[in-house]
Protein backbone atom coordinates (compact mmCIF):
# COMPACT_ATOMS: atom_id res chain seq x y z
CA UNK A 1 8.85 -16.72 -14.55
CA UNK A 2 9.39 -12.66 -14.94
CA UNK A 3 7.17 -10.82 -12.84
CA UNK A 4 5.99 -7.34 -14.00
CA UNK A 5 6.90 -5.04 -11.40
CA UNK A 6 3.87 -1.44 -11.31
CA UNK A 7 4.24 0.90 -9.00
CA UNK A 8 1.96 4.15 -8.28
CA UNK A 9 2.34 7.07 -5.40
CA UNK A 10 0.70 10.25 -4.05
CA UNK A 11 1.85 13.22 -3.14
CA UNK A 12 1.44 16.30 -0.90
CA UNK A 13 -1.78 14.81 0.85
CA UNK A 14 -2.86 16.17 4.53
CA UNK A 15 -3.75 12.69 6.76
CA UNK A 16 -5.65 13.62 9.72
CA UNK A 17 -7.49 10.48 10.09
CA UNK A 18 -7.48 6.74 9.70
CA UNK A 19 -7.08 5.78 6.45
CA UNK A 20 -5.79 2.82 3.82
CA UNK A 21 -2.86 5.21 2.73
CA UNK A 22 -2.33 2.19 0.11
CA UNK A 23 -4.88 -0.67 -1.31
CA UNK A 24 -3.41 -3.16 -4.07
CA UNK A 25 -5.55 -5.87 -4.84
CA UNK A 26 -4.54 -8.58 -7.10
CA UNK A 27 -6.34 -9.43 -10.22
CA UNK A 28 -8.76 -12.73 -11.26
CA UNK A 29 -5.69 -14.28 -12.57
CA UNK A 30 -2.63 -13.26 -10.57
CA UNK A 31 -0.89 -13.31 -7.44
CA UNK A 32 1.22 -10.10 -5.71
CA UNK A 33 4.05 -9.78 -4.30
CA UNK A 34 5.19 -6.41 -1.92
CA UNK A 35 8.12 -5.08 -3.26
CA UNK A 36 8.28 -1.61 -1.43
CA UNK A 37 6.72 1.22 0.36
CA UNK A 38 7.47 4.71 1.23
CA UNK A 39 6.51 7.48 3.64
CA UNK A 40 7.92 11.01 4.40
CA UNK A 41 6.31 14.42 5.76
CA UNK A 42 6.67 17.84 4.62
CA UNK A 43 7.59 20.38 6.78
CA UNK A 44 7.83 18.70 10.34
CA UNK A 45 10.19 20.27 13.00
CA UNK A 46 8.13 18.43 16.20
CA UNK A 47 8.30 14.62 16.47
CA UNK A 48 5.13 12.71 15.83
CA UNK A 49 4.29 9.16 15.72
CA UNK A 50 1.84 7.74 13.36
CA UNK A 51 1.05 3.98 13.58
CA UNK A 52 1.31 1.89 10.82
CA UNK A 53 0.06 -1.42 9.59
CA UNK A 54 0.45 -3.64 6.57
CA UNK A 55 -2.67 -6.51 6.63
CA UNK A 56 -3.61 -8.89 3.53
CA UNK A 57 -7.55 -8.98 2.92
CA UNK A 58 -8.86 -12.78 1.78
CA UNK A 59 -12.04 -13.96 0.72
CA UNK A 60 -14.55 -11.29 -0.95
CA UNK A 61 -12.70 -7.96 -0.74
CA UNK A 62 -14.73 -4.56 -0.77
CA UNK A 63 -12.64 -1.74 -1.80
CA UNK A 64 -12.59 1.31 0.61
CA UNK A 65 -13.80 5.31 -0.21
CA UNK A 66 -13.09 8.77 -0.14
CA UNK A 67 -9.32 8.75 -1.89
CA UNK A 68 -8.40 8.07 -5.07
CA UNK A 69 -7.43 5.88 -8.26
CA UNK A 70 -3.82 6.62 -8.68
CA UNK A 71 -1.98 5.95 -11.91
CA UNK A 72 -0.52 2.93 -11.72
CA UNK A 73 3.08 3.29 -13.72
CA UNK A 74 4.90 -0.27 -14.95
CA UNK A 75 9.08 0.10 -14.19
CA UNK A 76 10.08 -1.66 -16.95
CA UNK A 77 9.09 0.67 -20.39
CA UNK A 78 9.65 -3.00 -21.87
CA UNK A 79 7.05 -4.47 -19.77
CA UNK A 80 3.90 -3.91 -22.62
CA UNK A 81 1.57 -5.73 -20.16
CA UNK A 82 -0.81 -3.21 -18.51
CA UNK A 83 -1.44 -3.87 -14.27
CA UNK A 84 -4.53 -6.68 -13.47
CA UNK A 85 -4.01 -5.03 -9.68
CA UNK A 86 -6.59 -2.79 -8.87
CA UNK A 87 -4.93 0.05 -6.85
CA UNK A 88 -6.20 2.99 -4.35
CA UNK A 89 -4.66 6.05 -1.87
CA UNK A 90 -5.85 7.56 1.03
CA UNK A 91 -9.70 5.95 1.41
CA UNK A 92 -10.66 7.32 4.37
CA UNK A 93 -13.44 4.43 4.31
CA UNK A 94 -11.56 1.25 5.09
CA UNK A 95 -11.51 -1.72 2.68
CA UNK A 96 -13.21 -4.38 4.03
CA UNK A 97 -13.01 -8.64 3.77
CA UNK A 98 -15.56 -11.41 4.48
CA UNK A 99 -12.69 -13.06 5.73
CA UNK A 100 -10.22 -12.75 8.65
CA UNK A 101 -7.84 -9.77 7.92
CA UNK A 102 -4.29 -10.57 8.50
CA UNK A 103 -2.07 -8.39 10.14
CA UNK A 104 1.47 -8.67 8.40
CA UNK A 105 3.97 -6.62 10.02
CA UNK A 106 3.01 -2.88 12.53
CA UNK A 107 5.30 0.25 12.71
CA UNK A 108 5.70 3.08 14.87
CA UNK A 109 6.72 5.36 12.77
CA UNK A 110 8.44 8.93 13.67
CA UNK A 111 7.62 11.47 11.15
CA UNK A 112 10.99 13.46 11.52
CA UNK A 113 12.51 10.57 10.18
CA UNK A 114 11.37 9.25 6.31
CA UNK A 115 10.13 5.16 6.49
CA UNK A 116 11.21 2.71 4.19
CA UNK A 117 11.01 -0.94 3.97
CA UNK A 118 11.78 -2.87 1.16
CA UNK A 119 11.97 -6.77 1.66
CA UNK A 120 15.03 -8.14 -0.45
CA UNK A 121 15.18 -11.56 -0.62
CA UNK A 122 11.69 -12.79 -2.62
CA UNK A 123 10.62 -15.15 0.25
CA UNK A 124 10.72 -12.11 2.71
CA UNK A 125 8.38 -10.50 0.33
CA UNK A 126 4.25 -10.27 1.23
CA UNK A 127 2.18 -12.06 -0.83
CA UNK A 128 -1.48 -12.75 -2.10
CA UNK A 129 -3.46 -15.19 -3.76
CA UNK A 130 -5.52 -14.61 -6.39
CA UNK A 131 -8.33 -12.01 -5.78
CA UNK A 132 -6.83 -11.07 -2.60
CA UNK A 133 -5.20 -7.70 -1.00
CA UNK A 134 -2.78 -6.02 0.21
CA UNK A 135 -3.62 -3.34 2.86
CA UNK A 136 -1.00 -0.41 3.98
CA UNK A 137 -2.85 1.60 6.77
CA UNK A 138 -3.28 4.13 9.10
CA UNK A 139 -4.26 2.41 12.28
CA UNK A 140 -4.97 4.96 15.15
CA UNK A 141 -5.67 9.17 13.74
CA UNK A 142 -2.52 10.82 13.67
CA UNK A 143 -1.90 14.70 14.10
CA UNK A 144 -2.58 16.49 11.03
CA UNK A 145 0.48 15.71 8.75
CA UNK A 146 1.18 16.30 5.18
CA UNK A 147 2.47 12.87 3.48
CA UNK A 148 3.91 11.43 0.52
CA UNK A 149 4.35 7.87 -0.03
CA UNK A 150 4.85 5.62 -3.02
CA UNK A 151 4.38 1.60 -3.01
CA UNK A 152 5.57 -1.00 -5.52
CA UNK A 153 4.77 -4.76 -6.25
CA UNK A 154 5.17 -7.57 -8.69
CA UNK A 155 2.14 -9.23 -10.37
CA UNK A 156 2.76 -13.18 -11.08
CA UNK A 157 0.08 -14.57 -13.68
C-alpha cells in the first residue's frame, strides 16, 4: 500500500507561550504516520532554549484554540486524494484527550541552531490509530521568538 504523503507549515509567527506549534489528527478511516518536522528562528544572535515535545493523543481527542487551520498541501500533484487529517498551528489552548497522552520523544532545542528530525526507516516513524493524534508542542514558555516550522506525514486508509 502507497501512502499519501500532506504536508502544511507556518511562517513568521512570534511564540511567547506554550503552545501545540503542530496538531495532526488522523481521520475516521486512517492511520498516520510522522514523516518530518521543522523549526528555525528569525533573527536570533543570543542563544535560547525552547523545550520541545512530540506526544500522541488516544481516545476522544478535543482539538486545541487560538491558532489556526493551515492549508494542508499533498507532495505528490498525482496524489488526487484530498487529506482525512485534520490539521492545526500555534493553539495556544492545548488539545486535549480522555485518554493518557503519550509522550514520544522531548528536545532541547537551541534556537541559533535550525531543528530537524526526520525518521527514515518507516518503523522509526510515529504513528496513530484511527481517530487519534499527533501532538508537536511547546512544553515550558519560551522567550519571545519568531518561528517557522513545517511538518509532514503519511495517511494509510
Amino acid at each position: 500500500m502507497i501512502p499519501r504523503i500532506y504536508q502544511t507549515f507556518f511562517e513568521n509567527i512570534t511564540v511567547a507561550a506554550v503552545q501545540d506549534l503542530f496538531y495532526v489528527k488522523a481521520g475516521a478511516s486512517n492511520g498516520i504516520a510522522l514523516r518530518g518536522l521543522s523549526l528555525s528562528a528569525g533573527n536570533v544572535t543570543v542563544p535560547a532554549e525552547i523545550r520541545l515535545r512530540l506526544k500522541r493523543l488516544p481516545a476522544t481527542v478535543t482539538v486545541g484554540s487560538g491558532g489556526t487551520a493551515p492549508t494542508i498541501a499533498k507532495t505528490d500533484s498525482l496524489n488526487g486524494t484530498s487529506a482525512a487529517s485534520a490539521v492545526r498551528a500555534n493553539d495556544t489552548t492545548q488539545a486535549t484527550t480522555s485518554g493518557t497522552a503519550v509522550t514520544l520523544l522531548v528536545w532541547q532545542w537551541n534556537v541559533l541552531q535550525d531543528f530537524l528530525y526526520v525518521p527514515t526507516a518507516d518503523e522509526e516513524r510515529e504513528r496513530t490509530a484511527v481517530s487519534e493524534a499527533l501532538v508537536f508542542d511547546v512544553v515550558a514558555t519560551p522567550a519571545s521568538t519568531v518561528l517557522s516550522g513545517w511538518i509532514k506525514w503519511a495517511e494509510y486508509p
